[in-house]
Protein backbone atom coordinates (compact mmCIF):
# COMPACT_ATOMS: atom_id res chain seq x y z
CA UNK A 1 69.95 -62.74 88.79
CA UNK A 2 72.98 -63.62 90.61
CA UNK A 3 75.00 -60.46 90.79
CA UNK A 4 72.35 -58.71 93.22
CA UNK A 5 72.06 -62.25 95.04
CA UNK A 6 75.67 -61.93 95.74
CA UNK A 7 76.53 -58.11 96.86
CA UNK A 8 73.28 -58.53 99.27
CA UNK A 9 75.30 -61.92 100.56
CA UNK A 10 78.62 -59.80 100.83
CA UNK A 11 77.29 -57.14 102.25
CA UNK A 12 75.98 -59.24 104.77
CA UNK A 13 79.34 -60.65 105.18
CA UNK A 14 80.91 -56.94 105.48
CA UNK A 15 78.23 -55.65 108.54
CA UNK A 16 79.69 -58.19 110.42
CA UNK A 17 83.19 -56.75 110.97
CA UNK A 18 85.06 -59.77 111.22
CA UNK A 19 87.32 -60.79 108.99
CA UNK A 20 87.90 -63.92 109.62
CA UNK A 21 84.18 -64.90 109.27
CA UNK A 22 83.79 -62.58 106.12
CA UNK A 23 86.64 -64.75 104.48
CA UNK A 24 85.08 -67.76 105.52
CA UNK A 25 81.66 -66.87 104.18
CA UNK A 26 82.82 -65.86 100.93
CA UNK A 27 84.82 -68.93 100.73
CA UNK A 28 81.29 -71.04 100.94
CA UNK A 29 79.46 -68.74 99.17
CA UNK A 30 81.71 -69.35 96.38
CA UNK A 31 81.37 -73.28 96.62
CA UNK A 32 77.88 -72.65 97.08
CA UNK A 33 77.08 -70.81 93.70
CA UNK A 34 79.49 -73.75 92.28
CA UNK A 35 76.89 -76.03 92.92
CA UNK A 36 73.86 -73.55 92.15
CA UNK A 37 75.24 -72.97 88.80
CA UNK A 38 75.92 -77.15 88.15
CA UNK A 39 72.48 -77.73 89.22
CA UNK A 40 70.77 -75.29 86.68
CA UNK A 41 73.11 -76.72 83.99
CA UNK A 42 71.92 -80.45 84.77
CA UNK A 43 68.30 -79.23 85.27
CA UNK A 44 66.87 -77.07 83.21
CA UNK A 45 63.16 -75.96 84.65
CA UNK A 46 61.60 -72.52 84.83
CA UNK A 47 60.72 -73.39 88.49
CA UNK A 48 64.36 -71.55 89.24
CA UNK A 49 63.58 -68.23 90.97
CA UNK A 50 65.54 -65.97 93.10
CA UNK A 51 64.97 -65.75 96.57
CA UNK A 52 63.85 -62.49 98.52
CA UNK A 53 65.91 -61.33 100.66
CA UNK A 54 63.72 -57.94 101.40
CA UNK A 55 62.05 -59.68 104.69
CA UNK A 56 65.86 -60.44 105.85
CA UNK A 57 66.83 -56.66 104.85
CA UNK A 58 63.86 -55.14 106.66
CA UNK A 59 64.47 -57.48 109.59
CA UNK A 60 68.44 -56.29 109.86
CA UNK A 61 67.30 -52.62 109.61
CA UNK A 62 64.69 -53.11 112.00
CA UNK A 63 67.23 -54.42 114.83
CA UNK A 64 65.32 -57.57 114.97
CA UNK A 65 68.15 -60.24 115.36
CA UNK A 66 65.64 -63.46 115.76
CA UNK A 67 64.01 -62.68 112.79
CA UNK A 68 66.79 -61.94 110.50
CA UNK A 69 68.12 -65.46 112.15
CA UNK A 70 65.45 -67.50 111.60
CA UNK A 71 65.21 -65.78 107.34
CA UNK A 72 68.62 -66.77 107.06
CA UNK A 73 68.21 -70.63 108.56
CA UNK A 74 65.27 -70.81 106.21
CA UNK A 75 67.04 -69.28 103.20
CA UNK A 76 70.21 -71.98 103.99
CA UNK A 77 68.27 -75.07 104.44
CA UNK A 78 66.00 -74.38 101.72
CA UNK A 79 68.89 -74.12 98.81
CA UNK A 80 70.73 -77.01 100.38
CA UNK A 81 67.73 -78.83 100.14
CA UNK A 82 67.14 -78.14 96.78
CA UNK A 83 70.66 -79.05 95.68
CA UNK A 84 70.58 -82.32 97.47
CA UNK A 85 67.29 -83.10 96.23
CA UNK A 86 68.80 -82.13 92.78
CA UNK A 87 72.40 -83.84 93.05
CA UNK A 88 70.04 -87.50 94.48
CA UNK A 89 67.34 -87.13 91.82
CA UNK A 90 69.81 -87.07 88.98
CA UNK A 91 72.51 -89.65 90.36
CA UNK A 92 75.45 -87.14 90.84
């Protein structure tokens, strides 16, 4: 589940051009699947799912910068929510 979740984020990181942001994204990504993988260790549910990143692919492809935006915004503050929620719920 995480391998493709990862090469789409890199890629993402890659299309950009700029190294300096690519290092810097991977950087957090890293931290960021840190925590994801602490969080399913502490909770184990079946409610874990991967997230679909087609509508952010199709918008990217398409040209269409506000929507690919707005996916990604969603995409962020959804798993950060979800790992606060997890990291308050359970004391850590």
């Amino acid at each position: 589940m995480h391998r493709p979740d990862a090469a789409f984020h890199r890629s993402l990181y890659r299309m950009t051009r700029n190294d300096y942001l690519i290092t810097t994204a991977e950087i957090h990504f890293n931290l960021a699947l840190r925590q994801w993988y602490f969080c399913s260790k502490v909770v184990q549910t079946s409610d874990w799912t991967g997230v679909d990143h087609r509508p952010l692919a199709a918008a990217i492809a398409d040209g269409d910068a506000a929507t690919a935006d707005a996916h990604i915004r969603e995409h962020v503050l959804h798993d950060s929510q979800q790992v606060v929620t997890i990291l308050t719920d359970y004391g850590l």
